[in-house]
N, C-alpha and C. Protein backbone atom coordinates (compact mmCIF):
# COMPACT_ATOMS: atom_id res chain seq x y z
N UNK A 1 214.62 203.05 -30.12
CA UNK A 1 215.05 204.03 -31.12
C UNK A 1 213.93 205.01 -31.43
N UNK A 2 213.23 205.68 -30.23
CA UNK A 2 212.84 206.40 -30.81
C UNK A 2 211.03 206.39 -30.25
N UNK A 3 210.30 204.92 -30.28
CA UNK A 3 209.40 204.63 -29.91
C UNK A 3 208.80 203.32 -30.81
N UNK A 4 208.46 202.88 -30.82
CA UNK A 4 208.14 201.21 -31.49
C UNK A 4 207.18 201.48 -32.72
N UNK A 5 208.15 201.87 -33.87
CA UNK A 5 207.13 201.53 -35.24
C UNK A 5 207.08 203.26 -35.70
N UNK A 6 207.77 204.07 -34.85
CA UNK A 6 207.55 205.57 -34.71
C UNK A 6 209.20 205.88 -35.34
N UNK A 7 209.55 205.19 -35.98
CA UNK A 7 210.97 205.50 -36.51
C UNK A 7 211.32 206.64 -37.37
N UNK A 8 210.27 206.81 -37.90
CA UNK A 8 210.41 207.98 -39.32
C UNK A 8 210.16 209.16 -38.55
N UNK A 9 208.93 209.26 -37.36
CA UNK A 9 208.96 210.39 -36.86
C UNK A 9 209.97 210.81 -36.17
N UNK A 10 210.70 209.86 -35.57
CA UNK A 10 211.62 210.07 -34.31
C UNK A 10 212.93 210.66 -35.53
N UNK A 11 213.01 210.15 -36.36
CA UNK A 11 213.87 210.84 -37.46
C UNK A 11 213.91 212.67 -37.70
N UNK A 12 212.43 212.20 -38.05
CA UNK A 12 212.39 213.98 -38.03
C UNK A 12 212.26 214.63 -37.14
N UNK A 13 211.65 214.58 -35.55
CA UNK A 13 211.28 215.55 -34.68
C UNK A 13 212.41 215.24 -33.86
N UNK A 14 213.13 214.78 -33.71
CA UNK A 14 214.21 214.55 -32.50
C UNK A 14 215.47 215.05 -32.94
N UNK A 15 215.67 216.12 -31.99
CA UNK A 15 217.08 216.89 -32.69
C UNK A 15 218.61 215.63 -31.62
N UNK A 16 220.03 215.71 -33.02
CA UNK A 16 220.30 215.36 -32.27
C UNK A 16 221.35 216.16 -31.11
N UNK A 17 221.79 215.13 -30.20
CA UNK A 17 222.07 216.34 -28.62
C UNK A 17 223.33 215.43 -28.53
N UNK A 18 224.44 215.53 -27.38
CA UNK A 18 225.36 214.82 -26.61
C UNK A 18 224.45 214.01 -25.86
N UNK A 19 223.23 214.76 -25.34
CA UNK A 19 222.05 214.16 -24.12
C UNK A 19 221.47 213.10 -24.66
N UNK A 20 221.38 212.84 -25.83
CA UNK A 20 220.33 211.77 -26.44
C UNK A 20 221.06 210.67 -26.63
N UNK A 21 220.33 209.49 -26.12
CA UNK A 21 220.95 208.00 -26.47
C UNK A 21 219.64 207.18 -26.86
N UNK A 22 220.39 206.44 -27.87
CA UNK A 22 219.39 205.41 -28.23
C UNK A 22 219.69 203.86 -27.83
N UNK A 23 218.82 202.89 -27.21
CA UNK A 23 219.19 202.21 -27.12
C UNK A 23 218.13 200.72 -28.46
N UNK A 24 218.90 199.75 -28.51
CA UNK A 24 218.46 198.79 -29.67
C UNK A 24 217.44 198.15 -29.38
N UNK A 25 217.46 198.19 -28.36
CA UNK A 25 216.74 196.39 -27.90
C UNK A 25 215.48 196.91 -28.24
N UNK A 26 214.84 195.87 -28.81
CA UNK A 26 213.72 195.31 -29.44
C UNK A 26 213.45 196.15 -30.62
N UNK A 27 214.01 196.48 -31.31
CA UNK A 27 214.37 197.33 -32.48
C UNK A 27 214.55 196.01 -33.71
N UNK A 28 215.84 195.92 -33.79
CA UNK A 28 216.53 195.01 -34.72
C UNK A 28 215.64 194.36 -35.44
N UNK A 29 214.70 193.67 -34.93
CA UNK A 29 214.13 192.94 -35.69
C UNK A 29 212.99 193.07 -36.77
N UNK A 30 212.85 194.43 -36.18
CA UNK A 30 211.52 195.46 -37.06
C UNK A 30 212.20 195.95 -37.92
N UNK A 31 213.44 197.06 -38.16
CA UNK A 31 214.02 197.67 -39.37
C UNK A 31 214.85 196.79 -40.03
N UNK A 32 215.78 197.72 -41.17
CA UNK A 32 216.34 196.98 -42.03
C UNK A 32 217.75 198.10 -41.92
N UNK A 33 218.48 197.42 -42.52
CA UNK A 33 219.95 198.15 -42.29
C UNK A 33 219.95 199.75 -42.89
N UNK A 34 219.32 199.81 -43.67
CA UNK A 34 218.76 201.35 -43.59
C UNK A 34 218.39 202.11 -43.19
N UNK A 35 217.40 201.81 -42.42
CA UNK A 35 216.70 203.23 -41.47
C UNK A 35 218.06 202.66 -40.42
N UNK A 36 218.36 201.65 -40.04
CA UNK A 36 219.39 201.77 -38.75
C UNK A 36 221.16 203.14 -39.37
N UNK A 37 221.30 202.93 -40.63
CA UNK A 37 222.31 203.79 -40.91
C UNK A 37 221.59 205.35 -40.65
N UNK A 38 220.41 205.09 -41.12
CA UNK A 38 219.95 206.96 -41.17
C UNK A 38 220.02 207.56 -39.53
N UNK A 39 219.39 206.56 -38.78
CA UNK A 39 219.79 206.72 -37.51
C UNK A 39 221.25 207.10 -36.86
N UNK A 40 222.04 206.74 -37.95
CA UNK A 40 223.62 206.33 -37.09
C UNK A 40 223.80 207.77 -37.79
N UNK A 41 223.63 207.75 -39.17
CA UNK A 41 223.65 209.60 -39.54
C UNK A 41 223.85 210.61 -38.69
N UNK A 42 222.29 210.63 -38.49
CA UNK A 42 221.68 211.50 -38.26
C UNK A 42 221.74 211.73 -36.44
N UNK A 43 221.89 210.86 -35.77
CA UNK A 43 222.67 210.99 -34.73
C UNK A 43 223.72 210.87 -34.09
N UNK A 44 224.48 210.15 -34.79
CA UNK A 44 225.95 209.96 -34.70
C UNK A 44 226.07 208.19 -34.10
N UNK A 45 226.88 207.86 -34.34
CA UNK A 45 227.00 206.44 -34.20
C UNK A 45 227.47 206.33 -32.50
N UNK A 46 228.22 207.56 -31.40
CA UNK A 46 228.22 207.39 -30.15
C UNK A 46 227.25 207.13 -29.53
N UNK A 47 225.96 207.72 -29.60
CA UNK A 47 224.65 207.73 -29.12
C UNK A 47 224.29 206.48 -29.06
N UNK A 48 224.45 205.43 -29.36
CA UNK A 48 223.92 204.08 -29.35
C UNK A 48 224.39 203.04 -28.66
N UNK A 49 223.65 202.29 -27.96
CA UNK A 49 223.48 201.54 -27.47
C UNK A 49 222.95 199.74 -27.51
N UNK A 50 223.75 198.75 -27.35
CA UNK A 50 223.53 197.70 -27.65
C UNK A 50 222.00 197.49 -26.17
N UNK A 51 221.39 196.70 -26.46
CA UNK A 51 220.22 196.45 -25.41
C UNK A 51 219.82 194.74 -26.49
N UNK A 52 219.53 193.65 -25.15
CA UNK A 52 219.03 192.64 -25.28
C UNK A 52 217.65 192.46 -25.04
N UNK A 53 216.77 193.44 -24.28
CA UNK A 53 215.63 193.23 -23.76
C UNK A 53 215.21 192.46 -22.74
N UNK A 54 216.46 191.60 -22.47
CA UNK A 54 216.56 190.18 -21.53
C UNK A 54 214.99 190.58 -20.21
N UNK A 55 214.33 189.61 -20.25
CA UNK A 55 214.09 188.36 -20.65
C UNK A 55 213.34 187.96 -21.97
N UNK A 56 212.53 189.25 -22.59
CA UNK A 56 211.78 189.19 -23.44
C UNK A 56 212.53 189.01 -24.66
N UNK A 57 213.88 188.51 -25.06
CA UNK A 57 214.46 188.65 -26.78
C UNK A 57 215.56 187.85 -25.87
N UNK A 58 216.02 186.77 -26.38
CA UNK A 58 217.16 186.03 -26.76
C UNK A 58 218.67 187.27 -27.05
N UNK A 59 219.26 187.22 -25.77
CA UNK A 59 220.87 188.33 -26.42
C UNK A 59 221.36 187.74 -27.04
N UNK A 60 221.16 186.20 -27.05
CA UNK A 60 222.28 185.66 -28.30
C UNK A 60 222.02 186.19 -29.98
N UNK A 61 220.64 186.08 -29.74
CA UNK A 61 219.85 186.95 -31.16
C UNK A 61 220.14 187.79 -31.41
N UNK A 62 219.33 188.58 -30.86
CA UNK A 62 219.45 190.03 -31.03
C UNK A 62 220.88 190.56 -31.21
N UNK A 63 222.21 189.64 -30.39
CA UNK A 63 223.37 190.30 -31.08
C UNK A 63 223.84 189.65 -32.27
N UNK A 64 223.58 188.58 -32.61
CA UNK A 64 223.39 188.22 -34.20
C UNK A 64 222.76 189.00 -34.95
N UNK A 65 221.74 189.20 -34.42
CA UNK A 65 220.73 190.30 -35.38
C UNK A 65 221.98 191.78 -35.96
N UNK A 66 222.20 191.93 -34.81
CA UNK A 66 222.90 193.54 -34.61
C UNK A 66 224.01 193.05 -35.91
N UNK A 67 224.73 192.17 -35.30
CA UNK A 67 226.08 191.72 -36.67
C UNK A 67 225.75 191.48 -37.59
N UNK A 68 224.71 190.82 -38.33
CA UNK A 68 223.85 190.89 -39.51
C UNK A 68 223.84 191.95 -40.06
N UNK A 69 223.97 193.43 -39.80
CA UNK A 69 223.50 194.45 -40.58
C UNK A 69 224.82 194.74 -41.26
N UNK A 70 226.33 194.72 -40.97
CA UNK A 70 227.05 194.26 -41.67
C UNK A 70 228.26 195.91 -41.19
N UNK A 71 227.51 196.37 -39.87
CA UNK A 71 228.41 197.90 -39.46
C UNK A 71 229.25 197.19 -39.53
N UNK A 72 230.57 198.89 -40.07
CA UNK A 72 231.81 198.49 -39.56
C UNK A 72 232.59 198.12 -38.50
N UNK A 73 233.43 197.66 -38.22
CA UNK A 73 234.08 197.14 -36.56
C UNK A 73 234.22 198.21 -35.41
N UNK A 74 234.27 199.16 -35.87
CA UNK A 74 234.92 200.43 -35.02
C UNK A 74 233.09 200.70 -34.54
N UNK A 75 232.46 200.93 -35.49
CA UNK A 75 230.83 201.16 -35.19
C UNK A 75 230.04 200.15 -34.20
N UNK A 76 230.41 198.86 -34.34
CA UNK A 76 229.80 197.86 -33.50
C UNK A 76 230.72 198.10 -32.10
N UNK A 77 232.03 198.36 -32.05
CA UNK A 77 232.75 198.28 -31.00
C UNK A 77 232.11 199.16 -30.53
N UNK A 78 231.92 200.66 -30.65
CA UNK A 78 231.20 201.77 -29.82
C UNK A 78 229.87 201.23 -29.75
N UNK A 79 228.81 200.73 -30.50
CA UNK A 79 227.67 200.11 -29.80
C UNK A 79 227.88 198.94 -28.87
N UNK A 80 228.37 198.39 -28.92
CA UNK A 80 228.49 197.50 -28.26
C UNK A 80 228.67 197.44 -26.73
N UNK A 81 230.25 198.06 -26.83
CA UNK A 81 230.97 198.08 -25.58
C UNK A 81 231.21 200.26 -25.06
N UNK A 82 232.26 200.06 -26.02
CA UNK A 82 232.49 202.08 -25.78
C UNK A 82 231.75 203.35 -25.47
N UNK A 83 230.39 202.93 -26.11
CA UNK A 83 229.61 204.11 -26.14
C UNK A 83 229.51 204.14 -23.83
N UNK A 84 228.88 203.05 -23.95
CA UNK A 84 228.01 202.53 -22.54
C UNK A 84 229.65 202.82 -21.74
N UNK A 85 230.60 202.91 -22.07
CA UNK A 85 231.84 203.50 -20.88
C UNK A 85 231.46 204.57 -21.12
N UNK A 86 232.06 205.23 -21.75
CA UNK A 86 231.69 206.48 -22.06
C UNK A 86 230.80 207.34 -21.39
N UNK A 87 229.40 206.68 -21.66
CA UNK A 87 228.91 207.17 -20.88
C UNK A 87 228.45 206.80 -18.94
N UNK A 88 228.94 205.85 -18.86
CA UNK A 88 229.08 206.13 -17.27
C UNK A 88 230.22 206.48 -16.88
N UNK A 89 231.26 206.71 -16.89
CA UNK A 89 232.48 207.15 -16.59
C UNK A 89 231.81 209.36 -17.12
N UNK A 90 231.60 209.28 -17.67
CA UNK A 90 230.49 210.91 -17.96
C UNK A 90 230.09 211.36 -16.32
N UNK A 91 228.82 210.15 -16.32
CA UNK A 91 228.07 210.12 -14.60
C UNK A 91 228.73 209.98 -13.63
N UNK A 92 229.97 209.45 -13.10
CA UNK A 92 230.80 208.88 -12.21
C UNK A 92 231.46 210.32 -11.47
């Protein structure tokens, strides 16, 4: 999201685009459901991307982690699964 611990900047200097995606992995466990909404704001909740880090982070975690923050269903469904069609069916 942005660069590791660089969240506030990536807030302000990163315009957002259709081109820009963020992906999670190894995120989750550093913020708090806040800066993750300002993110979803401020770039739109398509842009995102579920990521496990596999091998370095447990996916069973990290997608606990992700459901922990308490998004709505339609929001986790596009991180999750929709966004990532979306965008390869884009490339295809």
């Amino acid at each position: 999201m942005g660069g590791y611990s660089h969240w506030n900047e990536a807030l302000e200097i990163l315009q957002p685009s259709e081109h820009l995606y963020f992906d999670l992995s190894s995120t989750l466990q550093f913020i708090d459901v806040d800066l993750l909404r300002k993110f979803l704001d401020r770039f739109g909740e398509n842009q995102f991307f579920f990521g496990s880090d596999f091998p370095m982070w447990d996916p069973a975690k990290e997608l606990q982690r992700l459901l922990s923050f308490g998004l709505a269903e339609q929001t986790l469904k596009n991180i999750l699964h929709d966004n990532f069609i979306r965008y390869i069916e884009m490339r295809a």
